[in-house]
Protein backbone atom coordinates (compact mmCIF):
# COMPACT_ATOMS: atom_id res chain seq x y z
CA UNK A 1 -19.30 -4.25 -6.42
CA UNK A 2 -20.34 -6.59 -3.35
CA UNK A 3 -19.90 -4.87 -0.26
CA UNK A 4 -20.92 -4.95 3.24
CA UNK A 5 -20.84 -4.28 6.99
CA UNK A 6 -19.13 -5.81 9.63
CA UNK A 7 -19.14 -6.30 13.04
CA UNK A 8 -15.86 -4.54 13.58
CA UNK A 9 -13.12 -5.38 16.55
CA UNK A 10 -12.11 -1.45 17.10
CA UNK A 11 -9.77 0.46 19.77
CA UNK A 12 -11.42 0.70 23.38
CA UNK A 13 -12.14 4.46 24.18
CA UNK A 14 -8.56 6.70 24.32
CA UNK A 15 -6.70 3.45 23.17
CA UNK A 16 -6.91 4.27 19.04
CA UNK A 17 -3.90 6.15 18.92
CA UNK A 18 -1.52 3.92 20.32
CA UNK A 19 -3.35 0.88 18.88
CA UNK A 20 -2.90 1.95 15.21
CA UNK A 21 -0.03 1.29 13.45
CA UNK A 22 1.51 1.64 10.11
CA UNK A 23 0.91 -1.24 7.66
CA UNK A 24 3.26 -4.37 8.18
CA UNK A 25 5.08 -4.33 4.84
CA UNK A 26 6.38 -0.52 5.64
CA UNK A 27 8.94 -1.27 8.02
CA UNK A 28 10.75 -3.88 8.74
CA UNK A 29 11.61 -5.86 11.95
CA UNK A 30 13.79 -3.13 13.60
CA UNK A 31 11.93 -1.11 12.52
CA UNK A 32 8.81 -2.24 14.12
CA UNK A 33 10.41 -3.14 17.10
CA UNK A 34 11.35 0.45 17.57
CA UNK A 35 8.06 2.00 16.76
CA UNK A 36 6.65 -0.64 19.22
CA UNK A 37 9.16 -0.13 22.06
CA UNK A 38 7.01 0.84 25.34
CA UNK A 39 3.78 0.22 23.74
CA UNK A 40 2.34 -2.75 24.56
CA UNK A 41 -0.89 -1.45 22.71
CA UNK A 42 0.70 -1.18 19.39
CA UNK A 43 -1.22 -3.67 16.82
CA UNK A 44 2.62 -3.90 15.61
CA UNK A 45 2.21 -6.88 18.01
CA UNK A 46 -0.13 -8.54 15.90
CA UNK A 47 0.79 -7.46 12.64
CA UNK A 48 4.40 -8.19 12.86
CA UNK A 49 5.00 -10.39 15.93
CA UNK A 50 8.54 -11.38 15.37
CA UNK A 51 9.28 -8.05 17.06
CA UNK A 52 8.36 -9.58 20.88
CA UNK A 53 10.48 -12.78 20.00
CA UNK A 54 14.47 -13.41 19.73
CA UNK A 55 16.42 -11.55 17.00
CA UNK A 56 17.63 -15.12 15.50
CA UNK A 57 14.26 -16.35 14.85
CA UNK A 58 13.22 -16.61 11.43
CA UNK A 59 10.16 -14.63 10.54
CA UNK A 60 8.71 -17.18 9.06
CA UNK A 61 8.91 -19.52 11.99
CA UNK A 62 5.67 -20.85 13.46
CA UNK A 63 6.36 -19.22 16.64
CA UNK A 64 6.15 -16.17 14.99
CA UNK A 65 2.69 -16.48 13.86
CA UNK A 66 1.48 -18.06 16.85
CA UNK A 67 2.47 -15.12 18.73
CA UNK A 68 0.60 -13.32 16.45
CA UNK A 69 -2.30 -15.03 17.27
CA UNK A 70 -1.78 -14.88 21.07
CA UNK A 71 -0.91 -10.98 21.17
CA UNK A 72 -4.31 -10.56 19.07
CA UNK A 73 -6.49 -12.48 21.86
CA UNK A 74 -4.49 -10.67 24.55
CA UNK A 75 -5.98 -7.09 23.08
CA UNK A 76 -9.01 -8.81 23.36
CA UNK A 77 -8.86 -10.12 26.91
CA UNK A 78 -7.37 -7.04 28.24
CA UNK A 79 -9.80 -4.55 26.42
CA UNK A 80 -7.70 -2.87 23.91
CA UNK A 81 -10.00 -4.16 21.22
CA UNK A 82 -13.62 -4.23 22.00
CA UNK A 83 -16.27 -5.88 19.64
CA UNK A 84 -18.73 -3.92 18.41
CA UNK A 85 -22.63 -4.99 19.17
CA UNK A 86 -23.90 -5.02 15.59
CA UNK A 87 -22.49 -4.62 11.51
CA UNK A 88 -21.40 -1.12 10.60
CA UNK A 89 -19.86 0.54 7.89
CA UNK A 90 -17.27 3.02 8.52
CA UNK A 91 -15.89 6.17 6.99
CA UNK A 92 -11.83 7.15 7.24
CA UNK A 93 -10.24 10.54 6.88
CA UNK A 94 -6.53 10.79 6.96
CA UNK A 95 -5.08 14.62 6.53
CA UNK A 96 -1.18 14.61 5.60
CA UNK A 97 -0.33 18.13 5.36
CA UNK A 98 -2.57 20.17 2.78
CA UNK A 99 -3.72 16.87 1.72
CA UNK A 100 -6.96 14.70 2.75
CA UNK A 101 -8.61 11.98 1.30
CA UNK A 102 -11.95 10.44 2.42
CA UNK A 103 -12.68 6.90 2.42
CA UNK A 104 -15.35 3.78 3.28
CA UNK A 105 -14.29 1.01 4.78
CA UNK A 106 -16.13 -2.08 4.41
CA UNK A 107 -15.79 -5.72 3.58
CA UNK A 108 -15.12 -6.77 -0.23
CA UNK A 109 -16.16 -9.88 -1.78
CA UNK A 110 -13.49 -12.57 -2.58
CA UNK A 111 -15.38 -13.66 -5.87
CA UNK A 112 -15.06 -10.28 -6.84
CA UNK A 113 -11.07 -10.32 -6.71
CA UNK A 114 -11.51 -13.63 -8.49
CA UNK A 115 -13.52 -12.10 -11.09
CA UNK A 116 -11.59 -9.28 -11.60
CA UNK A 117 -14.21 -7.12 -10.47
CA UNK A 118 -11.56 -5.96 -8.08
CA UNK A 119 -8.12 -5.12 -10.15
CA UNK A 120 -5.15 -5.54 -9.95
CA UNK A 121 -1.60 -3.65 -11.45
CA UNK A 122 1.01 -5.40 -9.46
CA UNK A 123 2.74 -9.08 -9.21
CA UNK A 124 2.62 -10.95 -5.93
CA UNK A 125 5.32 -12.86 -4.28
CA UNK A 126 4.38 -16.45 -3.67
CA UNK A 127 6.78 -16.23 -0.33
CA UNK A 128 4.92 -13.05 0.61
CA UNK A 129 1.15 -14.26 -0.09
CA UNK A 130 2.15 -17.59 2.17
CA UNK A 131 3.17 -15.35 4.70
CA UNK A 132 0.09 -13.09 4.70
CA UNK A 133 -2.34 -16.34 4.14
CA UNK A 134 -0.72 -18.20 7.52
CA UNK A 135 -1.20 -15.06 9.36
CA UNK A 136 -4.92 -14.49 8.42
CA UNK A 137 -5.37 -18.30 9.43
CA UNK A 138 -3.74 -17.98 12.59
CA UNK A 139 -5.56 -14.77 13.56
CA UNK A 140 -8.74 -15.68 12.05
CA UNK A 141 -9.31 -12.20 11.21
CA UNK A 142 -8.19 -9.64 8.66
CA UNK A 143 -5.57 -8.00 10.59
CA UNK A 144 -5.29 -5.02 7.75
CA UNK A 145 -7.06 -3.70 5.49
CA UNK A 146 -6.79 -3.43 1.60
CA UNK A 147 -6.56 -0.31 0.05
CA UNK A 148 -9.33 -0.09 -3.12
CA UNK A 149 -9.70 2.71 -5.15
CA UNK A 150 -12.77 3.23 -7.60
CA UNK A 151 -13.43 6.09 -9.85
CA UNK A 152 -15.54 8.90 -8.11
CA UNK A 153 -19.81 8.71 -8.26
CA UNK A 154 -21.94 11.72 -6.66
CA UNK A 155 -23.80 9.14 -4.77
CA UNK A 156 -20.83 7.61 -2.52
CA UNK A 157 -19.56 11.59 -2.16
CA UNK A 158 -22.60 12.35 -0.63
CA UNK A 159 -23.21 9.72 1.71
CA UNK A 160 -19.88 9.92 2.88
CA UNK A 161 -20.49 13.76 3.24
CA UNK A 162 -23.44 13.46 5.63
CA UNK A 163 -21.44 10.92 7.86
CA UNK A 164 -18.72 13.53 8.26
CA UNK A 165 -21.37 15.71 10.13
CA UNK A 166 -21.65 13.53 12.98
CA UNK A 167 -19.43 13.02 15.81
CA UNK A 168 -16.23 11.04 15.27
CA UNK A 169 -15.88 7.50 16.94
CA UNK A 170 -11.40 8.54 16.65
CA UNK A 171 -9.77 11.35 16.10
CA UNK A 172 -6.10 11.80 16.95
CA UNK A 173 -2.85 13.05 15.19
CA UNK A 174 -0.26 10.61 14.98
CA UNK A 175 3.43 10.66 15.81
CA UNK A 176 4.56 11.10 12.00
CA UNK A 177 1.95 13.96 11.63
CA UNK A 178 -1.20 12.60 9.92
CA UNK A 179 -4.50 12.60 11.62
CA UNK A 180 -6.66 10.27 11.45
CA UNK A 181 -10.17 10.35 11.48
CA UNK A 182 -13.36 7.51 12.05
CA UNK A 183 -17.39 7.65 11.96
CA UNK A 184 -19.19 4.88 12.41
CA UNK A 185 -22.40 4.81 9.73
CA UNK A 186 -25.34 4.41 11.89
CA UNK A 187 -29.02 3.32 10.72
CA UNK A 188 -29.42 1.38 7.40
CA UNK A 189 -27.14 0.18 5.71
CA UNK A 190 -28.87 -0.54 2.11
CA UNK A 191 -28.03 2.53 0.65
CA UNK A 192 -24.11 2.30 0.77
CA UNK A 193 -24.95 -1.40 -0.48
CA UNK A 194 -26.65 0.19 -3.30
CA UNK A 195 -24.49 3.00 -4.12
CA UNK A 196 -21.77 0.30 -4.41
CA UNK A 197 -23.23 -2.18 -6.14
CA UNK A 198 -23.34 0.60 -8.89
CA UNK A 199 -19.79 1.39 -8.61
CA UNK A 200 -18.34 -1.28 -12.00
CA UNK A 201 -15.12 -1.64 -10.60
CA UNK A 202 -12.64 -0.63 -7.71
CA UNK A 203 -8.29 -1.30 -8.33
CA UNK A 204 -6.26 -2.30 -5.51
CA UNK A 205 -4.36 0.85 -4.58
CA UNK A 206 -1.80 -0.72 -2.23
CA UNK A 207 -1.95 -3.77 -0.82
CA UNK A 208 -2.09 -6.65 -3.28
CA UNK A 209 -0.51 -9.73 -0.68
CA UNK A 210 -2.93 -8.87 1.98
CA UNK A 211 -5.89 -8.93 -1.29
CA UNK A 212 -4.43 -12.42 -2.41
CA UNK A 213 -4.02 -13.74 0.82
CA UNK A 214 -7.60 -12.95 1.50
CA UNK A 215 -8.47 -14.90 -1.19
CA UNK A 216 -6.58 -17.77 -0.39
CA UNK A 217 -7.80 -17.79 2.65
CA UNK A 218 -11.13 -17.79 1.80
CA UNK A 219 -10.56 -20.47 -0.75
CA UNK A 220 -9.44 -22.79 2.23
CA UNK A 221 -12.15 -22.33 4.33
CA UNK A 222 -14.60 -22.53 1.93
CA UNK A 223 -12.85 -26.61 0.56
CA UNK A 224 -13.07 -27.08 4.73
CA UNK A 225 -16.78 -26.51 4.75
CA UNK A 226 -19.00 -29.42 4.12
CA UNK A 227 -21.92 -27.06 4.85
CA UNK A 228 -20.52 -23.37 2.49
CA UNK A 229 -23.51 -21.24 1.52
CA UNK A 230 -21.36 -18.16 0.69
CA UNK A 231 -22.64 -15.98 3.32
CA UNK A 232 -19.87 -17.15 5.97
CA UNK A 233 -17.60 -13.78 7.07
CA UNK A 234 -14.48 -15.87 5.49
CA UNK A 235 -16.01 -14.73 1.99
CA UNK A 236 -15.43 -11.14 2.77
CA UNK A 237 -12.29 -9.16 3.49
CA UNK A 238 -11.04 -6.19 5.31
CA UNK A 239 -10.65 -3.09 2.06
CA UNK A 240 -11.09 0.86 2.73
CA UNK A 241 -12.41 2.17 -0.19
CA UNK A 242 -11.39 5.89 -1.34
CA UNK A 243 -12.06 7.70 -4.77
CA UNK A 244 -9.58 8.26 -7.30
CA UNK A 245 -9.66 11.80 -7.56
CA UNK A 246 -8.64 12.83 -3.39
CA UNK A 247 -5.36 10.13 -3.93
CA UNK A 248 -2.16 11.18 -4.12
CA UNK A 249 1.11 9.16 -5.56
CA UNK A 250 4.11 9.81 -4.33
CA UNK A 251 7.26 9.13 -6.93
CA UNK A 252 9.25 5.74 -5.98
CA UNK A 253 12.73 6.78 -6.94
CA UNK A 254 15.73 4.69 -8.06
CA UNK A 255 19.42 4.30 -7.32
CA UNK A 256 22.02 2.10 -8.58
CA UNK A 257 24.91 1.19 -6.99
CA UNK A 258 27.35 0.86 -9.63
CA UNK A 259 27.83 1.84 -13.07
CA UNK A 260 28.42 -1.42 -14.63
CA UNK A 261 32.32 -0.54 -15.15
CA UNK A 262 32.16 2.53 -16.48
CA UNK A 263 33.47 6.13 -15.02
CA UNK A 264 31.21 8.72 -14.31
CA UNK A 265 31.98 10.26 -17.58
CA UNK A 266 31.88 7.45 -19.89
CA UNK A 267 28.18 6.82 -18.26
CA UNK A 268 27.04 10.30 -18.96
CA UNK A 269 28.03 10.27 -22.40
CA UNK A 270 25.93 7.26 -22.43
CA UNK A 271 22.60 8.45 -21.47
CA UNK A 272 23.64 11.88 -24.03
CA UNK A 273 23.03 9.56 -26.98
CA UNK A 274 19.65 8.14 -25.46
CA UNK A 275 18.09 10.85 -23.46
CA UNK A 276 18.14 14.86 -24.19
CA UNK A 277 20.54 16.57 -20.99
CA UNK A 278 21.27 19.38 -19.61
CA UNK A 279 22.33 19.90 -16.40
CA UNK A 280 19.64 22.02 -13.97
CA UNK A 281 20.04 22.75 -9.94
CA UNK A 282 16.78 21.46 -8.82
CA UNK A 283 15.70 17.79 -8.08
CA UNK A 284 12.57 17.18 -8.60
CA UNK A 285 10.97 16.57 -12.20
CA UNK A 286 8.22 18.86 -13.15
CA UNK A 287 6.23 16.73 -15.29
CA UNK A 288 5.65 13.55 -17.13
CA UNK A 289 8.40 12.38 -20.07
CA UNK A 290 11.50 13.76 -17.25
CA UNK A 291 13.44 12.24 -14.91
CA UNK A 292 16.03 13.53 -13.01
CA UNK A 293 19.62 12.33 -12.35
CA UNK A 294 21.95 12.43 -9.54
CA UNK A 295 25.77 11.44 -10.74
CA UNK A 296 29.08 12.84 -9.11
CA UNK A 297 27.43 15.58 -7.41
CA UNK A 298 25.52 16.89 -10.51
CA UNK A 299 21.52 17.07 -11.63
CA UNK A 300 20.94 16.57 -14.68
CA UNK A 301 17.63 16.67 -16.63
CA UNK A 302 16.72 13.59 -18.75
CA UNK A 303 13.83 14.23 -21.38
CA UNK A 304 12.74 12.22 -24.75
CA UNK A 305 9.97 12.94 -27.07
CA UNK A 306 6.34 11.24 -27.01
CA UNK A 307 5.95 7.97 -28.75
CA UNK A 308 3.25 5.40 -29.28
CA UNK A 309 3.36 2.44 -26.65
CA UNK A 310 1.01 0.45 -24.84
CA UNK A 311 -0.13 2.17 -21.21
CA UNK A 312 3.37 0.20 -19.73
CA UNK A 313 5.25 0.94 -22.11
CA UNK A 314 5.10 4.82 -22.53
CA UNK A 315 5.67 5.17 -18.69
CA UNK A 316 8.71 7.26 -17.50
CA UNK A 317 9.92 3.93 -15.22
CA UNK A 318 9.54 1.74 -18.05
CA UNK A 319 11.33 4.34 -20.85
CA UNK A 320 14.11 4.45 -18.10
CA UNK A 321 14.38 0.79 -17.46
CA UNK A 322 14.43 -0.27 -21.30
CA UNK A 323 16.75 2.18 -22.68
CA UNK A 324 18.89 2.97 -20.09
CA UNK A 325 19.00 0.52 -16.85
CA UNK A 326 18.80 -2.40 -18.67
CA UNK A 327 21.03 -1.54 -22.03
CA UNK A 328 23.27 0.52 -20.09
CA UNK A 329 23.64 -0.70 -16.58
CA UNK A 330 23.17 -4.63 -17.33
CA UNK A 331 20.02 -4.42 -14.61
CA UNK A 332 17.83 -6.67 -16.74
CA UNK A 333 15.05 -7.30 -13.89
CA UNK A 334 14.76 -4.94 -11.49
CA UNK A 335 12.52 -7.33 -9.22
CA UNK A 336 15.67 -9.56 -8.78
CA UNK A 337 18.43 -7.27 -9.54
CA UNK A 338 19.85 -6.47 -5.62
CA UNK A 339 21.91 -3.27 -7.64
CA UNK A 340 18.87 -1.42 -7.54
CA UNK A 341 17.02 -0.10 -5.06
CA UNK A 342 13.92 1.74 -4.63
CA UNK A 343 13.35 4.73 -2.48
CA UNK A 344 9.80 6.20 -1.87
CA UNK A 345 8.84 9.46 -2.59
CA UNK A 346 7.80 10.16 1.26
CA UNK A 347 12.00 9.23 1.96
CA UNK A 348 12.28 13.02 -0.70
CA UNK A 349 14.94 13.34 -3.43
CA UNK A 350 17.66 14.57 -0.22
CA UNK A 351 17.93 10.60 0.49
CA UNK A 352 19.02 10.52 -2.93
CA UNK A 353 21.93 12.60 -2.69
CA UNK A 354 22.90 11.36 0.92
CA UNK A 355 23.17 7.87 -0.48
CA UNK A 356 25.17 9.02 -3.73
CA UNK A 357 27.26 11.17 -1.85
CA UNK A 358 27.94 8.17 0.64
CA UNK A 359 29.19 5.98 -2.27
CA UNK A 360 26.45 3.82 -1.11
CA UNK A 361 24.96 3.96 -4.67
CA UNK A 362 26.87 5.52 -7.74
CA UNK A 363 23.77 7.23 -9.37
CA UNK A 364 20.32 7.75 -8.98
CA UNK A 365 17.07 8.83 -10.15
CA UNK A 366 14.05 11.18 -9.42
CA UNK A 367 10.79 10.32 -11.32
CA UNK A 368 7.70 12.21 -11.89
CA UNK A 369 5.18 9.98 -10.25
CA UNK A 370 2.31 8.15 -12.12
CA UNK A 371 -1.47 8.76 -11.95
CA UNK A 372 -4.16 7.21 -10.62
CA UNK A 373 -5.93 7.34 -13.68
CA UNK A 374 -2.38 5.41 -15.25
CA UNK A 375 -3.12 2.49 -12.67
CA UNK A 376 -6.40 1.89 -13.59
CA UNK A 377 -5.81 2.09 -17.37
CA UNK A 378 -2.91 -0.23 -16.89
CA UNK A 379 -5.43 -2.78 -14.30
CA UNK A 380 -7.55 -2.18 -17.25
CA UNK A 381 -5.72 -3.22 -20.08
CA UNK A 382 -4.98 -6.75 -17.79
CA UNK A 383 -1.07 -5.56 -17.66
CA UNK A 384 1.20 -5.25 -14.74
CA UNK A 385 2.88 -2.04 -13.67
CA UNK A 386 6.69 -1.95 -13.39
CA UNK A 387 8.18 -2.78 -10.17
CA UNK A 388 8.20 -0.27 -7.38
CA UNK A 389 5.84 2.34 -9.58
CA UNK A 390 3.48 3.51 -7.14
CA UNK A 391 3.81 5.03 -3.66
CA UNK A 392 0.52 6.28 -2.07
CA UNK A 393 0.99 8.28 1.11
CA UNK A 394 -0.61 8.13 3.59
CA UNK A 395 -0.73 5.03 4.55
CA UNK A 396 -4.11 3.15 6.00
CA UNK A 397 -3.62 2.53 9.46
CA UNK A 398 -4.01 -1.19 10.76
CA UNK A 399 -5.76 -1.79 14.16
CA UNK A 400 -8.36 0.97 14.22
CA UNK A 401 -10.95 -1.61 12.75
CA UNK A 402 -10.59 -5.26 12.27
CA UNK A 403 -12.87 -7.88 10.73
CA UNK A 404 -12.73 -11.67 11.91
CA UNK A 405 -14.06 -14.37 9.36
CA UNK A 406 -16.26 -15.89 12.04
C-alpha cells in the first residue's frame, strides 16, 4: 500500500466536538438539519449543505454545492478549521460502549483503488458517485474520509501503540455516546510509510461513493494537467485505516411490507417447506445459518443446513433472498424493490417490531451479521456483497481532519 501524510485542515482548539459530524450518507436532509440546528460549527454545513438552503431545492442543485463550498471557506475564515504547519499522520480511537477500535488515518493512493490494491465488496450508484465527485470539486478537498480496513501486522499495532502514549490533539464524547479520540504522529514519518507499504492489501469498510468519487476526481484533474507528475495532493485521498480484528458489524435487518397476497398463515406455511421453524421468544439470532422472523406478533426461528456455495452465495442474506424473498415474496432485486427496506443493526431488532406492529411492514427479519473476514474473502474472490449486508458502527467522524488536493 501507498500511503502518506498530509497537511491536515483540523478543528481550532475546543471547536472538535461541535465541528465533527456523522458521515453524510447517515442521515438524511431533516435529519441533518436537526442535528445541525444552533450549530453553526457543525461540518454538516459542508458535508450536506442543502440543510442551510430552502426545503424545495433539489439536492442536487448547483446552489447546493456551491454552498458547500462557501460554508467550507467560511470555517476557514472564521477559524473553525485551522491548517496545520507541516504533513502528519494521525491516529483515531472511537470507544462505543465496551467496544474500541484503533485506527491511522492517512492519505491512500488513487492508482491503488484502480489497481485493486484497495478492494472493494459493494456496487456504486452512478447518481451517488456524481454527487460525491461535484462535491469534492467544489470543495477542493476530501470533505470525509474513507473507511479501509486491512488485515492486522505487529508492526502497524505497535506504532500505533506508542502514539497512544502521548497527549491527545481531541478528545471529547459525543452527543450519541461515542468518544472520540486524535494524536497527531510527530517526527518521521518513514516508518508508517514502511510498515504500510508491507501491508498487500486494505478493503473499503464503508464508504465506497466517497472511494470512487475520489478517484474520479483525481482522474479529472490529472486529464486538466498539462504538467501531472503524480505527486500533486489530487492523487491521494482522505481513508482512516483500522485492522480487521478491533471492527465490529452490526446486522442490517430486513422488512417487507407486504406479503405478496398471501395471509399470514398461508406465508408461514411457506417458509415451513423451505426453512426449519419453530417459534422462540427472543429476537436476535445467535449464530450464522439463522435468521429470525417477526410475523403477526410471533418470532420464529428460521434455520437450514450447510451447503457448498461460493463466499455470496452461502451467506444468510443471500440464502434468504434466493429462497424465500425472491420465490416467495416476488422481491426479485432488492436494490430496486421499494417493498423492502433495510434497517441497521444500531436502529436494534425493537424497530422491527414497532414497524410490524404499525402495519407499516407485514414481516420482517433479524440476521446474524457477517464478518469481516466474509468481506474480504468476498473483495477477494472479485464478487459483490448483497445489498445492505454490512453495518459497521461506529461511524468515522467527518470534520476532525480534512485533506485538500492542493
Amino acid at each position: 500500500m501507498l500511503i502518506k501524510p498530509f497537511a491536515a485542515l483540523r478543528p481550532a482548539p475546543g471547536k472538535a466536538a461541535a465541528l465533527a459530524a456523522v458521515p453524510y450518507d447517515v442521515v438524511d436532509t431533516a435529519e441533518a438539519r436537526a442535528l445541525a440546528a444552533g450549530n453553526p460549527d457543525s461540518f454538516l454545513h459542508v458535508s450536506r449543505p442543502e440543510i442551510d438552503l430552502p426545503d424545495d431545492v433539489d439536492i442536487h442543485d448547483d446552489r447546493v454545492y456551491a454552498q458547500g463550498a462557501k460554508a467550507f471557506t467560511d470555517f476557514q475564515a472564521r477559524g473553525v478549521l485551522l491548517r496545520e504547519a507541516a504533513e502528519h499522520f494521525y491516529v483515531y480511537r472511537q470507544v462505543m460502549g465496551a467496544h474500541s477500535q484503533t485506527g491511522v488515518v492517512a492519505c491512500c493512493n488513487i492508482d491503488d483503488y484502480a489497481n485493486d490494491i484497495i478492494r472493494k465488496h459493494e456496487k456504486t450508484r452512478k447518481d451517488k458517485e456524481d454527487d460525491r465527485t461535484r462535491h469534492c470539486r467544489e470543495l477542493n478537498a476530501n470533505s470525509g474520509p474513507v473507511f479501509l480496513t486491512y488485515r492486522d501486522t505487529a508492526v502497524l499495532d505497535a506504532l500505533v501503540a506508542e502514539v497512544q502514549k502521548g497527549t491527545p490533539l481531541y478528545d471529547f464524547t459525543a452527543a450519541d455516546g461515542i468518544r472520540h479520540t486524535v494524536w497527531r504522529v510527530d517526527g518521521d514519518a518513514r516508518a508508517w510509510v514502511v510498515a504500510f507499504a508491507q501491508v498487500p492489501l486494505a478493503y473499503v469498510a464503508d464508504g465506497h461513493h466517497r472511494a470512487a468519487a475520489a478517484y474520479r476526481s483525481g482522474l479529472q484533474r490529472r486529464s486538466e494537467n498539462a504538467a501531472h507528475t503524480g505527486a500533486e495532493e489530487y492523487n491521494w485521498f482522505l481513508a482512516a485505516l483500522f485492522p480487521e480484528t478491533q471492527l465490529r458489524i452490526l446486522p442490517y435487518n430486513r422488512c417487507v411490507a407486504d406479503l405478496s397476497g398471501l395471509t399470514a398463515e398461508a406465508f408461514l406455511k411457506k417458509v415451513k417447506a423451505i426453512f426449519n421453524v419453530e417459534p422462540v421468544t427472543g429476537a436476535e439470532p445467535c449464530g450464522p445459518r439463522e435468521v429470525r422472523m417477526y410475523l403477526a406478533g410471533a418470532w420464529h426461528k428460521l434455520t437450514w443446513d450447510a451447503f457448498e456455495a461460493d463466499p455470496v452465495g452461502r451467506l444468510d442474506v443471500s440464502v434468504l433472498q434466493d429462497r424465500l424473498l425472491a420465490p416467495v415474496l416476488g422481491i426479485a432485486d432488492p436494490r430496486t424493490d421499494t417493498r423492502i427496506s433495510f434497517v441497521g443493526g444500531i436502529r436494534g431488532t425493537g424497530e422491527l417490531v414497532k414497524r410490524v406492529d404499525a402495519g407499516r411492514d407485514a414481516v420482517a427479519f433479524a440476521m446474524y451479521p457477517v464478518t469481516v473476514a466474509q468481506m474480504m474473502d468476498i473483495a477477494d474472490a472479485g464478487q459483490i456483497m448483497p445489498p445492505k449486508s454490512t453495518w459497521f458502527e461506529p461511524k468515522l467522524r467527518s470534520g476532525l481532519l480534512v485533506h485538500t488536493l492542493d
